[in-house]
Structures are given as structure tokens and as C-alpha cells.
C-alpha atoms as a PDB file:
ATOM      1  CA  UNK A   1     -21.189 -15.140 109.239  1.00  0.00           C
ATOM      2  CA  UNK A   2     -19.259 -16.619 106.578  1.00  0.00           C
ATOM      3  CA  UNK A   3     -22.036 -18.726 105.834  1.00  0.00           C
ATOM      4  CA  UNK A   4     -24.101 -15.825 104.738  1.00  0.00           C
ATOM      5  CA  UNK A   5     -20.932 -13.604 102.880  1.00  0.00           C
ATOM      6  CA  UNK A   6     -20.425 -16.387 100.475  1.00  0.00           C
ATOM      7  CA  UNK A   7     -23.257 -16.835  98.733  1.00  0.00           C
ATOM      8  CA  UNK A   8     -24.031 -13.029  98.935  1.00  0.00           C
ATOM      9  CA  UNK A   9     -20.684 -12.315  97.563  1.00  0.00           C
ATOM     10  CA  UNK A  10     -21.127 -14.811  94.745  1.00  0.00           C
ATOM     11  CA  UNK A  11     -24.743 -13.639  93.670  1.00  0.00           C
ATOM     12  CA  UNK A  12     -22.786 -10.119  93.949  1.00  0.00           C
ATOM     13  CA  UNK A  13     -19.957 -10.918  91.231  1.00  0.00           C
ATOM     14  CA  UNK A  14     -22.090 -13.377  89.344  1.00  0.00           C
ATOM     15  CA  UNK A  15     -24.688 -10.436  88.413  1.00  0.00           C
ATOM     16  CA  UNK A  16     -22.463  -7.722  87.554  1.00  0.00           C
ATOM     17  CA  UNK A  17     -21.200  -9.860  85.344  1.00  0.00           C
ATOM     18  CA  UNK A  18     -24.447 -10.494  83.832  1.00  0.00           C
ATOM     19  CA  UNK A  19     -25.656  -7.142  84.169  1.00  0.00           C
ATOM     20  CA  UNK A  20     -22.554  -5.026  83.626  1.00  0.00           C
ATOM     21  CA  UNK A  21     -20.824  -7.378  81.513  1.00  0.00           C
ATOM     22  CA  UNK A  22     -22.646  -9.810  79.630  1.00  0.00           C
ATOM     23  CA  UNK A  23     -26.488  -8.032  78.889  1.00  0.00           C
ATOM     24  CA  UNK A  24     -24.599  -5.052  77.498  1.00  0.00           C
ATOM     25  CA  UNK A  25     -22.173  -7.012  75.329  1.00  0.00           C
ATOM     26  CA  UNK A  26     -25.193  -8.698  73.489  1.00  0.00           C
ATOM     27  CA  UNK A  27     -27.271  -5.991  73.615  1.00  0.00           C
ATOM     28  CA  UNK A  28     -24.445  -3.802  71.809  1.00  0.00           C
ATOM     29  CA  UNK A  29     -23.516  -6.898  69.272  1.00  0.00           C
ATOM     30  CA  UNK A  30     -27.543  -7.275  68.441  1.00  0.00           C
ATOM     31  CA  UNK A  31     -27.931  -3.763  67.785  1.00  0.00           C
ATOM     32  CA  UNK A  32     -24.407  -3.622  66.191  1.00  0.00           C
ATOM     33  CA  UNK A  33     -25.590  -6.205  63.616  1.00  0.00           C
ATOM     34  CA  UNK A  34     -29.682  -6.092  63.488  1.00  0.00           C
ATOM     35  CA  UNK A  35     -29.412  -1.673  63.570  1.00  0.00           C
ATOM     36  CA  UNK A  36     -25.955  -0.623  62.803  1.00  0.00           C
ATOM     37  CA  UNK A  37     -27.243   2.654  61.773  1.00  0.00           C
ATOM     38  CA  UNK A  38     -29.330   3.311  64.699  1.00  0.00           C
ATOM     39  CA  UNK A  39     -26.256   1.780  66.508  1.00  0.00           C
ATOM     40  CA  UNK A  40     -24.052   4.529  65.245  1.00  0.00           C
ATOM     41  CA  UNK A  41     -25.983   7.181  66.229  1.00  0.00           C
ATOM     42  CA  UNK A  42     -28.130   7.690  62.757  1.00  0.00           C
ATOM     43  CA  UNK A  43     -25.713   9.840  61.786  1.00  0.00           C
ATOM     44  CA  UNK A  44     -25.708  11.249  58.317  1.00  0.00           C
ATOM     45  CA  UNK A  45     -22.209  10.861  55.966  1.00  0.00           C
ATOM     46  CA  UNK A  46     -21.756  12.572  53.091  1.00  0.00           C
ATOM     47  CA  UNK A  47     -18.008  12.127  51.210  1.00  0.00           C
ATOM     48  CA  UNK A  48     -16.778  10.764  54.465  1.00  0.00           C
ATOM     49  CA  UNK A  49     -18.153  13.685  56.490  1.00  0.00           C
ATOM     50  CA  UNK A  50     -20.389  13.478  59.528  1.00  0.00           C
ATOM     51  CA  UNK A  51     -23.444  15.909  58.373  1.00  0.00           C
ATOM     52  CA  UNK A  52     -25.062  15.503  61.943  1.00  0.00           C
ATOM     53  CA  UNK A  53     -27.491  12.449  62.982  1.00  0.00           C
ATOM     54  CA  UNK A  54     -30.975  12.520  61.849  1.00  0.00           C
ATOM     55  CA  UNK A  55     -32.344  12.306  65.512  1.00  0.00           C
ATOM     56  CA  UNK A  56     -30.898  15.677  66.736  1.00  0.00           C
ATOM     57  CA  UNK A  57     -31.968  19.322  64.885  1.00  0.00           C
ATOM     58  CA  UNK A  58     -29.732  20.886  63.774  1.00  0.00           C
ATOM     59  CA  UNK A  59     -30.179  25.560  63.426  1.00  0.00           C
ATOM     60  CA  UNK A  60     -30.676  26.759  60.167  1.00  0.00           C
ATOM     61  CA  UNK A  61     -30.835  30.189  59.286  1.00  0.00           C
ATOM     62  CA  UNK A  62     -29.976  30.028  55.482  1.00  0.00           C
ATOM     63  CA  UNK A  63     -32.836  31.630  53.295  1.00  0.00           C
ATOM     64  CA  UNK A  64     -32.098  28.360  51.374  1.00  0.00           C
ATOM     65  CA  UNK A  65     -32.772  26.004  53.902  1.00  0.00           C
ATOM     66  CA  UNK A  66     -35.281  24.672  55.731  1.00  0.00           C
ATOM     67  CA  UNK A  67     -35.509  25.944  59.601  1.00  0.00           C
ATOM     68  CA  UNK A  68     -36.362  23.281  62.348  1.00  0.00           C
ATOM     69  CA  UNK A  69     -38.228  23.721  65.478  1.00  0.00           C
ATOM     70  CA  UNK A  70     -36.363  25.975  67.741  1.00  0.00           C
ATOM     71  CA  UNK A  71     -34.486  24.921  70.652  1.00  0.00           C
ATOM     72  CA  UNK A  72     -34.657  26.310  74.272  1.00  0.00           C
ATOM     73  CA  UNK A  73     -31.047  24.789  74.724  1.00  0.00           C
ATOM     74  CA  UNK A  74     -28.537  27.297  75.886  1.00  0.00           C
ATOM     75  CA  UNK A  75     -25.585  28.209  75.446  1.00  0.00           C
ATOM     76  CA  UNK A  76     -26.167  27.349  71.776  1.00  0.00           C
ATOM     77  CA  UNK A  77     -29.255  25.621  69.596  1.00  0.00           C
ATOM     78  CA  UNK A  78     -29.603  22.411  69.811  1.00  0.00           C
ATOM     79  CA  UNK A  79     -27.321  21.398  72.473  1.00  0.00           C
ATOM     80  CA  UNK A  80     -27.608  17.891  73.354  1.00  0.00           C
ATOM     81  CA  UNK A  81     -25.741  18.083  76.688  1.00  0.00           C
ATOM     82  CA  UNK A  82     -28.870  21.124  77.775  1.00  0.00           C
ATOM     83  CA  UNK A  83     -31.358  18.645  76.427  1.00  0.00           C
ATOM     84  CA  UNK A  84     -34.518  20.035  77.432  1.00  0.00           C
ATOM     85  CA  UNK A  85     -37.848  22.559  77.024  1.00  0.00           C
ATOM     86  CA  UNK A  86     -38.143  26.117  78.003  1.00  0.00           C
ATOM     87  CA  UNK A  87     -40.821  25.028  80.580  1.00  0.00           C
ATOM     88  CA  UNK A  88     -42.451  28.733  79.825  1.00  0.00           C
ATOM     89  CA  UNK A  89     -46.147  28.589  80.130  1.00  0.00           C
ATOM     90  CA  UNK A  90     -48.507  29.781  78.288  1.00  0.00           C
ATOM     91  CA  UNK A  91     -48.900  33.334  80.232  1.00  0.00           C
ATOM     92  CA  UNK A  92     -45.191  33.561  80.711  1.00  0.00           C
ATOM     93  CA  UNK A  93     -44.413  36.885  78.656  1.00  0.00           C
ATOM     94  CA  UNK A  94     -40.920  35.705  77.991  1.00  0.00           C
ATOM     95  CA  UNK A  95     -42.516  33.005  76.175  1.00  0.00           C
ATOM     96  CA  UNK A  96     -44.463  35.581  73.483  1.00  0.00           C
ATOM     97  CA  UNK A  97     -41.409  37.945  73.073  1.00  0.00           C
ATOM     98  CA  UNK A  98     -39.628  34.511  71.792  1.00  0.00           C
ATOM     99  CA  UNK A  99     -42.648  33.364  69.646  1.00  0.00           C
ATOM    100  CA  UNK A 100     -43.185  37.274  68.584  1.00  0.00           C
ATOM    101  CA  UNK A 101     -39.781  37.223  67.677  1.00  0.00           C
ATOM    102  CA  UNK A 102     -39.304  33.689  66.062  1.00  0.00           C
ATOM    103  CA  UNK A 103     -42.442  35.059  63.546  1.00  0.00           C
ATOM    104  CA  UNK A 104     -40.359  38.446  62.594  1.00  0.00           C
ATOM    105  CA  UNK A 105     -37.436  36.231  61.790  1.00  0.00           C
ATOM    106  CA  UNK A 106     -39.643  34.246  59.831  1.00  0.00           C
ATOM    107  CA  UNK A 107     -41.593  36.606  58.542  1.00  0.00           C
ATOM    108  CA  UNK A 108     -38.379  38.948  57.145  1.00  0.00           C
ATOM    109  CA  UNK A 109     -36.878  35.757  55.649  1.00  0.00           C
ATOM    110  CA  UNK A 110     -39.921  35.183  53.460  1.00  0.00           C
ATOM    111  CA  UNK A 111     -41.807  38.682  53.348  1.00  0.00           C
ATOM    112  CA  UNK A 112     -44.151  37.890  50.500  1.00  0.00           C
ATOM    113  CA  UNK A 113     -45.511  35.293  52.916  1.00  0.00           C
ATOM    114  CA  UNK A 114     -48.703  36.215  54.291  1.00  0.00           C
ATOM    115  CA  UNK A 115     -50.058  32.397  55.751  1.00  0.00           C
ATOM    116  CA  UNK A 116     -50.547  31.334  59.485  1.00  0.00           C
ATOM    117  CA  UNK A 117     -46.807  30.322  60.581  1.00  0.00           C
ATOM    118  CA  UNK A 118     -47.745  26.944  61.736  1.00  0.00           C
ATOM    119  CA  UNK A 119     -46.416  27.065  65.595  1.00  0.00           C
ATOM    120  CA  UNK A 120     -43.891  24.487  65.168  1.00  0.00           C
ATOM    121  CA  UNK A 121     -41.423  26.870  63.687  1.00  0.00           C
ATOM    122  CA  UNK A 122     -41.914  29.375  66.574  1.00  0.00           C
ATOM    123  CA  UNK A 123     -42.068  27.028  69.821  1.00  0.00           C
ATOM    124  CA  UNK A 124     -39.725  24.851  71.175  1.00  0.00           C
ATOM    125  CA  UNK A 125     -40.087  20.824  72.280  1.00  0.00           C
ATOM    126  CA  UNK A 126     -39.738  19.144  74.887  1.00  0.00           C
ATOM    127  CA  UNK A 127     -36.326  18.248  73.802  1.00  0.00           C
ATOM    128  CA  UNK A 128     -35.262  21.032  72.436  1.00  0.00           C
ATOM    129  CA  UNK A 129     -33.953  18.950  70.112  1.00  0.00           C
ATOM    130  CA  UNK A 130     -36.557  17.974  67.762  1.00  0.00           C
ATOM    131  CA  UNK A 131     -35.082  16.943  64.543  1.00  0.00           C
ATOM    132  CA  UNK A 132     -38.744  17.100  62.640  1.00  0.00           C
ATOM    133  CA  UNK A 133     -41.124  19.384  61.883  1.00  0.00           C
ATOM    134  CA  UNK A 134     -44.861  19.286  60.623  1.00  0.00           C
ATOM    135  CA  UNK A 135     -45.929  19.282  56.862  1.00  0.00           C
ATOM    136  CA  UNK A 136     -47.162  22.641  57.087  1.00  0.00           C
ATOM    137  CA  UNK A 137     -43.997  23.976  58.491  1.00  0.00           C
ATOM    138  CA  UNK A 138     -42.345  22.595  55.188  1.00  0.00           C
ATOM    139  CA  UNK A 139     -45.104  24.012  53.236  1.00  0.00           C
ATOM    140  CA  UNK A 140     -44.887  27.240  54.351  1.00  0.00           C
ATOM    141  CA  UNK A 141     -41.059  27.556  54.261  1.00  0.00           C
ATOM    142  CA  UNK A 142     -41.536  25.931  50.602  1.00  0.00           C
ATOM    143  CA  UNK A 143     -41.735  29.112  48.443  1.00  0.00           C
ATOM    144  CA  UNK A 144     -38.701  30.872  50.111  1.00  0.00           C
ATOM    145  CA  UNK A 145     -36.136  27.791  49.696  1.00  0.00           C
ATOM    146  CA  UNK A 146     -37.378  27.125  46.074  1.00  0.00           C
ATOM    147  CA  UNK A 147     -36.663  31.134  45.764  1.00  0.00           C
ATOM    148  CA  UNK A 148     -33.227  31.106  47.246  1.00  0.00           C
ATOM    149  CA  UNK A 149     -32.323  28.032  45.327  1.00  0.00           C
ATOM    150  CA  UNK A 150     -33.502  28.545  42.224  1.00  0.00           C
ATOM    151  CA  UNK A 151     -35.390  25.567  41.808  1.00  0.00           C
ATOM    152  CA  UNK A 152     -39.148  25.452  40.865  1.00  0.00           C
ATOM    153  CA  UNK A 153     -41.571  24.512  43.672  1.00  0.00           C
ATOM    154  CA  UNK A 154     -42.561  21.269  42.679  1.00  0.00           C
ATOM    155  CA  UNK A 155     -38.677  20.035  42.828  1.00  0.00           C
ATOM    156  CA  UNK A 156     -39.180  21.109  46.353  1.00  0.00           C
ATOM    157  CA  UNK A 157     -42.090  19.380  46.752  1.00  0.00           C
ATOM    158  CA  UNK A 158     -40.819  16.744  46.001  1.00  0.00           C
ATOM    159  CA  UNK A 159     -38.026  16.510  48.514  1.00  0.00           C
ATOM    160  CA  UNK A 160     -40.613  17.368  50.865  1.00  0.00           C
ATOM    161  CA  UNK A 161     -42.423  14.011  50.113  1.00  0.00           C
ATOM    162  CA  UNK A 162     -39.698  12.355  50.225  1.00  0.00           C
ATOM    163  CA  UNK A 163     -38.460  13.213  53.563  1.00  0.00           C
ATOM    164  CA  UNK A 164     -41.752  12.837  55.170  1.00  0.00           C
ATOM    165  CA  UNK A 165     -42.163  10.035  57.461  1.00  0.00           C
ATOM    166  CA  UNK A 166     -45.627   9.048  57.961  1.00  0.00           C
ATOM    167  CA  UNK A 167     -47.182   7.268  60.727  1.00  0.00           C
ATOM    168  CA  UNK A 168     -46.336   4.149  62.041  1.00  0.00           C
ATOM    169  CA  UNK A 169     -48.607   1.477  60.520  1.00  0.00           C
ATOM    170  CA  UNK A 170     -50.296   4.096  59.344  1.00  0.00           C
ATOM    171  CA  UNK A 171     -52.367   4.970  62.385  1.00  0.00           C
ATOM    172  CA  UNK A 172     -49.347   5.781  64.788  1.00  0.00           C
ATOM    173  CA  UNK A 173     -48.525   9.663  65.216  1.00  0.00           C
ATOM    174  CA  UNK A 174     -48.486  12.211  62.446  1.00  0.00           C
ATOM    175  CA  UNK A 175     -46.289  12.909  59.216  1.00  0.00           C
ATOM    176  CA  UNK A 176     -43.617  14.507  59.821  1.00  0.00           C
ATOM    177  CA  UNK A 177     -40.743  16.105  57.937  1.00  0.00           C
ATOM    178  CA  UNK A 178     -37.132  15.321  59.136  1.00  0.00           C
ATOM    179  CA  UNK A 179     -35.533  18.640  58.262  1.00  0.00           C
ATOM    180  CA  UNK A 180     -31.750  17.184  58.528  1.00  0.00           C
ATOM    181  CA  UNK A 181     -32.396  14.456  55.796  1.00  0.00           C
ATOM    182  CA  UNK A 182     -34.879  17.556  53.697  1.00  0.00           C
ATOM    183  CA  UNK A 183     -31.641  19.991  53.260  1.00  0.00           C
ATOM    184  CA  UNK A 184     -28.992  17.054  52.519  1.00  0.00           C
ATOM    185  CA  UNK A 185     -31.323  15.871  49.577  1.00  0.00           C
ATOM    186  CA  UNK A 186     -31.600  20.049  48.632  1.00  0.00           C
ATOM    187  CA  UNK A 187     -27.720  20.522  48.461  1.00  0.00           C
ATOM    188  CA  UNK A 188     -27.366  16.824  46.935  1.00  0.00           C
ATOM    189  CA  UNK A 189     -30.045  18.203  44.007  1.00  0.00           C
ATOM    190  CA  UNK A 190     -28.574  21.352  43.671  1.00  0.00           C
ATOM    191  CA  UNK A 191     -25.018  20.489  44.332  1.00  0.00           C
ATOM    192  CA  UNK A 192     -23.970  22.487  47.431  1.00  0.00           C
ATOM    193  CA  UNK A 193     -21.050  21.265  49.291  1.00  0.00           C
ATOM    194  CA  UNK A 194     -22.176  22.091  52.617  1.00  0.00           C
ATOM    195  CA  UNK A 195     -25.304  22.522  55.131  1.00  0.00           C
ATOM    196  CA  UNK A 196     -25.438  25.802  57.076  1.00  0.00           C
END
């Protein structure tokens, strides 16, 4: 018996240590060094003040912002602890009184707006936490945030283009617009002190 103890209890204490100890340690000190931003959560600073991260949406409702997706997470938007989708179907009809009611929103923040609302601004991902949203979803909330700020539309183009992310080598996914990194560079142009 003690014969086979030993060497199970050694292989026992020698791999937590390289699995529970060890792996993690350089795993954490690569990404530390290699990543530190991704490290730290992505997280967006601005005069010393966490913003949010870039890989969690965040809820707008400001006229003057851009809105993200919308999140099924309960009990508030964009809850990373409820990470997940609505998991309504298609025939669900709780799933068109949110859509019908994610275009009045829309539709009564910009009502001079008479395009298709692209349906990432009135259905939720997988996440629930999407932090991006398609270039048409900027386009179409373009007009209303130029509006609200002020600014003429090609400023806000601008922006746009610069916080679309295109696709990875170039073939990889599709653009897409991070909205947290869209409404820091807004306030930053127009010199707001805070999102939301």
C-alpha cells in the first residue's frame, strides 16, 4: 500500500503546483508584460477615472450618445454577473413587444429618422454584453448625436471611422464600431466631463 500512496501522493503535490501554482504565475506575468492592457481588463481611464472596459457595453440613453446593442441582462443592462441572451425565439411574442419597443425608443429619440433601424440596436447578443455594434447602427444614430452635440456630421463621421475595427487580416469577421471607445472620443472632442 505504501508503495502505491507515495508516488500517487507526489504526482498529486507535484502537479498542483504546476497547475495551480506555477502555469498561472507565468501565464499572469506573460500577459502582465506582453498585454498589460488586455491584462487589466481593457479598461478605459480618463483623468484617473475608470470609464468602463472596452469589452463590456455599457446603456446609453443620452440623445448625444451613441446606444449599444441591448442587453437581456437583468436586474440592470449590461450586467456582467447575468451574462447571457434572452434565448426568445423568433415566434416568442415577448421577443417583438421588446424589438417593437426598442424601435419607439429609437424612433422618438431621432423622429426625423425615417431609415430601416438596422436590428442590432433592437436585439440583444448572446452576451448580452456586446460592447460593438454594426456600421449601420452608427450610421443611423449619426444625425441625432451630431444634432444633440452640435457638431456637423462629418466630425461624427469621423469618430465613427475611427472607432471602427475592421476585420482581422482583413478577411476575419465584419467592421464593427466599439460604442464605449465612439462616445469617449465624442466627449473628448466636445469636452464633456462625463459618459451617461
Amino acid at each position: 500500500m505504501k508503495n502505491i500512496l507515495r508516488p500517487a501522493l507526489v504526482l498529486f503535490v507535484a502537479l498542483s503546483f504546476l497547475t495551480g501554482l506555477a502555469y498561472p504565475l507565468l501565464v499572469t506575468g506573460l500577459a502582465q508584460n506582453l498585454f498589460p492592457a488586455q491584462a487589466h481588463g481593457s479598461l478605459m481611464v480618463r483623468d484617473g477615472q475608470v470609464l468602463g472596459s472596452s469589452l463590456i457595453g455599457q446603456h446609453f440613453t443620452d440623445p448625444a450618445y451613441f446606444w449599444g446593442r441591448p442587453s437581456a441582462t437583468s436586474p440592470m443592462a449590461n450586467n456582467a454577473a447575468a451574462s447571457g441572451g434572452s434565448n426568445l425565439g423568433p415566434m416568442n411574442p415577448a421577443l417583438l413587444d421588446a424589438v417593437t419597443a426598442r424601435v419607439t425608443a429609437l424612433r422618438a429619440a431621432d423622429p426625423g429618422n425615417t431609415a430601416a433601424v438596422p436590428v442590432d440596436l433592437v436585439t440583444a447578443s448572446a452576451s448580452g454584453l456586446d460592447p460593438h455594434i454594426s456600421p449601420a447602427a452608427a450610421q443611423y444614430q449619426l444625425d441625432r448625436v451630431a444634432k444633440a452635440r452640435q457638431l456637423p456630421a462629418q466630425v461624427v463621421q469621423g469618430l465613427i471611422d475611427q472607432a471602427t475595427q475592421r476585420p482581422l487580416l482583413g478577411l476575419l469577421g465584419e467592421p464593427v464600431v466599439n460604442v464605449l471607445q465612439l462616445n469617449v472620443a465624442l466627449d473628448a472632442h466636445s469636452g464633456h466631463a462625463s459618459l451617461h
